[in-house]
C-alpha atoms as a PDB file:
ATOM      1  CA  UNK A   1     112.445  92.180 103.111  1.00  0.00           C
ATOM      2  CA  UNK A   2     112.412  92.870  99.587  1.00  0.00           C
ATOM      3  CA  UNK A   3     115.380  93.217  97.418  1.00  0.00           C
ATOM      4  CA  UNK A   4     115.463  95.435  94.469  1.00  0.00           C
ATOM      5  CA  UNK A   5     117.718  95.265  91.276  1.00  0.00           C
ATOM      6  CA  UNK A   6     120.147  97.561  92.705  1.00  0.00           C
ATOM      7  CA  UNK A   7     121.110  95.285  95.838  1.00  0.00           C
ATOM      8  CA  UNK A   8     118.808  97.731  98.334  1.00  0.00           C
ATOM      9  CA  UNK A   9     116.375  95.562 100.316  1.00  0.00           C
ATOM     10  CA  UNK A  10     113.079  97.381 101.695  1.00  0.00           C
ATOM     11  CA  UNK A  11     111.151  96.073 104.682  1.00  0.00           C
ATOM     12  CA  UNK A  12     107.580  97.886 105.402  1.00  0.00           C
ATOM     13  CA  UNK A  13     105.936  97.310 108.721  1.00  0.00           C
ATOM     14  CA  UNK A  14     102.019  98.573 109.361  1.00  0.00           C
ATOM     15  CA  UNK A  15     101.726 101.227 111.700  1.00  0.00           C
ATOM     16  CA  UNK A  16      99.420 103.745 112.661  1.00  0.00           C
ATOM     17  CA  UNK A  17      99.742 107.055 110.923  1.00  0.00           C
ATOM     18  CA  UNK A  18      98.289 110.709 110.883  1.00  0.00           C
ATOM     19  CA  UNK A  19      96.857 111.324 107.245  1.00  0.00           C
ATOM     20  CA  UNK A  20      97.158 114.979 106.183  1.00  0.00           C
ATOM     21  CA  UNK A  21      95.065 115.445 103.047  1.00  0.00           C
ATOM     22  CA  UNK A  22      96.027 118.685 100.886  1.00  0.00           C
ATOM     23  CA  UNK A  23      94.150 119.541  97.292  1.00  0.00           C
ATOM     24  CA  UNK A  24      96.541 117.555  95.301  1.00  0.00           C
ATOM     25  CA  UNK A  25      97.953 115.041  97.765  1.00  0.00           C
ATOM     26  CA  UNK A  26      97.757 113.278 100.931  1.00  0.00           C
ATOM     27  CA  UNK A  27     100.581 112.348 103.514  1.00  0.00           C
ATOM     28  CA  UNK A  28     100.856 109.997 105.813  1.00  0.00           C
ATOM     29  CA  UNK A  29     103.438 110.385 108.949  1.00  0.00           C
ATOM     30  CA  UNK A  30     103.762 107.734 111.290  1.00  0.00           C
ATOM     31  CA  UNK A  31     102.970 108.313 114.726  1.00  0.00           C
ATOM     32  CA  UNK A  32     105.632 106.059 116.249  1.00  0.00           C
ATOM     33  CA  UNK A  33     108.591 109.006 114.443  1.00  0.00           C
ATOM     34  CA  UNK A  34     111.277 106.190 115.428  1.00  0.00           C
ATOM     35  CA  UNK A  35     109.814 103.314 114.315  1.00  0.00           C
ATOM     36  CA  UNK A  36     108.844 104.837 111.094  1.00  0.00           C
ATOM     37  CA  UNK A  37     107.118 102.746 108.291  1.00  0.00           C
ATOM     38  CA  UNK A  38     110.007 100.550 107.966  1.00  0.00           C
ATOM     39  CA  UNK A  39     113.772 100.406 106.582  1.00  0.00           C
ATOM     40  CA  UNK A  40     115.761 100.375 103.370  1.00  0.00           C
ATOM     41  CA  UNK A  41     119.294  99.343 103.269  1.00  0.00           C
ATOM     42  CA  UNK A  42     121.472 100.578 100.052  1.00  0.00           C
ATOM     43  CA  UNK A  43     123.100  98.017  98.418  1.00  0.00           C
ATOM     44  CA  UNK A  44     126.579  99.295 100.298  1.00  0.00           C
ATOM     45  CA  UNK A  45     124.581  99.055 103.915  1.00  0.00           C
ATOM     46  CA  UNK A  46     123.338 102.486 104.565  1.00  0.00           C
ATOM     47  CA  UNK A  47     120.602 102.433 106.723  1.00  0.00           C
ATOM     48  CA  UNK A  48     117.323 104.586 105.959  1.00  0.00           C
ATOM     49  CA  UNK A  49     113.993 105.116 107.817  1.00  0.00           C
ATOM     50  CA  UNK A  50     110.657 105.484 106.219  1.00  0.00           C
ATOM     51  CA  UNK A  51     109.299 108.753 107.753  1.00  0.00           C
ATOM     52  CA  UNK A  52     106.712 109.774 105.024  1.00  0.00           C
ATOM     53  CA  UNK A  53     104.712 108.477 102.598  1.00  0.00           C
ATOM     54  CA  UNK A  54     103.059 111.246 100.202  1.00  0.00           C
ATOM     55  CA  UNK A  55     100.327 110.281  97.578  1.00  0.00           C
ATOM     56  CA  UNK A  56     100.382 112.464  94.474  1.00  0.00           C
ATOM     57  CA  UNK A  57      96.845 112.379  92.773  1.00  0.00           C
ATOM     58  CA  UNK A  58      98.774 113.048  89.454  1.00  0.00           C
ATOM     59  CA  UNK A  59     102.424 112.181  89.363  1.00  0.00           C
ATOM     60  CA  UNK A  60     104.925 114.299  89.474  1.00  0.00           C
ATOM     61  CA  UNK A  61     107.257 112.575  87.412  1.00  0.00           C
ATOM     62  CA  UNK A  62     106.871 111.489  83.639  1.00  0.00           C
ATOM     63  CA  UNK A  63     108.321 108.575  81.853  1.00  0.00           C
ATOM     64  CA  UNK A  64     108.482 109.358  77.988  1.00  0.00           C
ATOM     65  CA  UNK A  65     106.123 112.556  78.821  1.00  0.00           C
ATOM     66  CA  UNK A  66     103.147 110.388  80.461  1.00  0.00           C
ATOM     67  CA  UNK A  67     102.048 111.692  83.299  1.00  0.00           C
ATOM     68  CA  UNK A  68     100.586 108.662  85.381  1.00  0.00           C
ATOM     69  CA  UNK A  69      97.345 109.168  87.902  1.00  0.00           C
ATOM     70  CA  UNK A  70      99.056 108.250  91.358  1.00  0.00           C
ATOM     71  CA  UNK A  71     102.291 108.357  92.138  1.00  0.00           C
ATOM     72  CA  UNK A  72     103.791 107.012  95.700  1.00  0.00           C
ATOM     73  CA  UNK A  73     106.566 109.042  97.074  1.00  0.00           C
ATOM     74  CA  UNK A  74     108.371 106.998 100.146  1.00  0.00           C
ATOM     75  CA  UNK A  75     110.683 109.585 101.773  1.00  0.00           C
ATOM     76  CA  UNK A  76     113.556 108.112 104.155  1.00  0.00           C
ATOM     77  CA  UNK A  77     116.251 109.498 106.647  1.00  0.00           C
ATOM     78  CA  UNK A  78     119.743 108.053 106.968  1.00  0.00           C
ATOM     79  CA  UNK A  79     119.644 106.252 110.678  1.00  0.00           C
ATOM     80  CA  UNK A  80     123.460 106.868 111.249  1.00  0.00           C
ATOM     81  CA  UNK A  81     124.051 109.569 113.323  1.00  0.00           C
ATOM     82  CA  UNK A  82     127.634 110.541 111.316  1.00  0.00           C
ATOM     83  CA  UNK A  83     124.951 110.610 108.405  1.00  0.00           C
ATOM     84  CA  UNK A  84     122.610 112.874 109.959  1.00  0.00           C
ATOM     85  CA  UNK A  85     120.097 114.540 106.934  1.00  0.00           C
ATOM     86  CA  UNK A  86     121.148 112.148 104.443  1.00  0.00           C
ATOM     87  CA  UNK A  87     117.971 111.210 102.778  1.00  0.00           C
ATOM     88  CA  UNK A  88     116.519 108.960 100.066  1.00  0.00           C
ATOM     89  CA  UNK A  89     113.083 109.006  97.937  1.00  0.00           C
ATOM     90  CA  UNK A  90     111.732 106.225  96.236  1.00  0.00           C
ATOM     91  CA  UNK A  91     108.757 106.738  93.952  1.00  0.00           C
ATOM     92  CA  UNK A  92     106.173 104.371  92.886  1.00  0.00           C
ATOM     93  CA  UNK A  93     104.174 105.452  89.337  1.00  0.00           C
ATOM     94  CA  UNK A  94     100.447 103.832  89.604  1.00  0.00           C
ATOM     95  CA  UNK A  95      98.698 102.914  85.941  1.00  0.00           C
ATOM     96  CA  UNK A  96      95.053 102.428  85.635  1.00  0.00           C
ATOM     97  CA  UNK A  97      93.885  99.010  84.195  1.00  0.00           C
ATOM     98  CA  UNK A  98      90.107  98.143  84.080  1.00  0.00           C
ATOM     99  CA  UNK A  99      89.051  95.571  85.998  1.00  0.00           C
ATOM    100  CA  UNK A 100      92.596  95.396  88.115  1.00  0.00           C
ATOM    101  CA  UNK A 101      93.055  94.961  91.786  1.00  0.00           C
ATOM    102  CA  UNK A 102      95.428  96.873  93.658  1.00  0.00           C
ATOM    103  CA  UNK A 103      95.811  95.060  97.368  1.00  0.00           C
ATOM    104  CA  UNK A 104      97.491  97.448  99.044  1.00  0.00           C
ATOM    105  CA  UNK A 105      95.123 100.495  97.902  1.00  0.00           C
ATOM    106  CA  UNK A 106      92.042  98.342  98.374  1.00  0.00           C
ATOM    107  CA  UNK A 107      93.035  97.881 102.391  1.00  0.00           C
ATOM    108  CA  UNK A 108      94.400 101.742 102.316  1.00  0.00           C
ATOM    109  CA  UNK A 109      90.415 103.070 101.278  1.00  0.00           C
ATOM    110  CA  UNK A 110      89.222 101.234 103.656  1.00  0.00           C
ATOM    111  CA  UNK A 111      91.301 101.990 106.653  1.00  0.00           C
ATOM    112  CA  UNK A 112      90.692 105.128 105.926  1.00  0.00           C
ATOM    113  CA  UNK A 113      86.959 105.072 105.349  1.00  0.00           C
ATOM    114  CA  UNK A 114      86.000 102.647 108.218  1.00  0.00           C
ATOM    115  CA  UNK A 115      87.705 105.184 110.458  1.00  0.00           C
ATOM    116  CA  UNK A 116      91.023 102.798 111.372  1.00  0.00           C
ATOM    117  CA  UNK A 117      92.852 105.446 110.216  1.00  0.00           C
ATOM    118  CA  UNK A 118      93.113 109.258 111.631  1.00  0.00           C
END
């Protein structure tokens, strides 16, 4: 589990997902709709599911007016039933950098392109 500045901890877990691909972005739901992609707690306990994952192929959010090329939108849901439609987004901004590796877009591609994803 990894714990952020803020005292939330996020745990992903690999699961199988159905990839919808739009012109600007793709989206990734997982199959297994309780399971979900994994779990963030708020740093008070809240509970949250990961139940999409949308790739932006330009970001839509700026930081000093730069607009990056990928930006990572994890959307949860609030697992408490008192709770119910509570949500959460966390965004990841991507940067280009020649010559960098990204591991976790690397084995994305390739699921997807050796057909071990849908």
């Amino acid at each position: 589990m990894e714990k952020l500045s803020s005292g939330a901890q996020i745990q992903f877990e690999q699961v199988d997902a159905e990839m919808i691909v739009d012109k600007n972005f793709i989206t990734l739901i997982p199959k297994d709709k309780e399971k979900g992609f994994g779990v963030m707690t708020s740093y008070i306990g809240d509970v949250y599911r990961a139940t999409q994952v949308v790739l932006h192929l330009d970001s839509d959010h700026t930081i000093d007016g730069f607009r990056f090329p990928m930006e990572a939108q994890i959307l949860y849901r609030s697992d408490d039933p008192k709770k119910a439609g509570k949500k959460a987004i966390v965004s990841a901004l991507f940067h280009r950098e020649i010559d960098a590796k990204n591991e976790l877009l690397e084995k994305f591609v390739w699921d997807v392109l050796s057909g071990h994803g849908e």
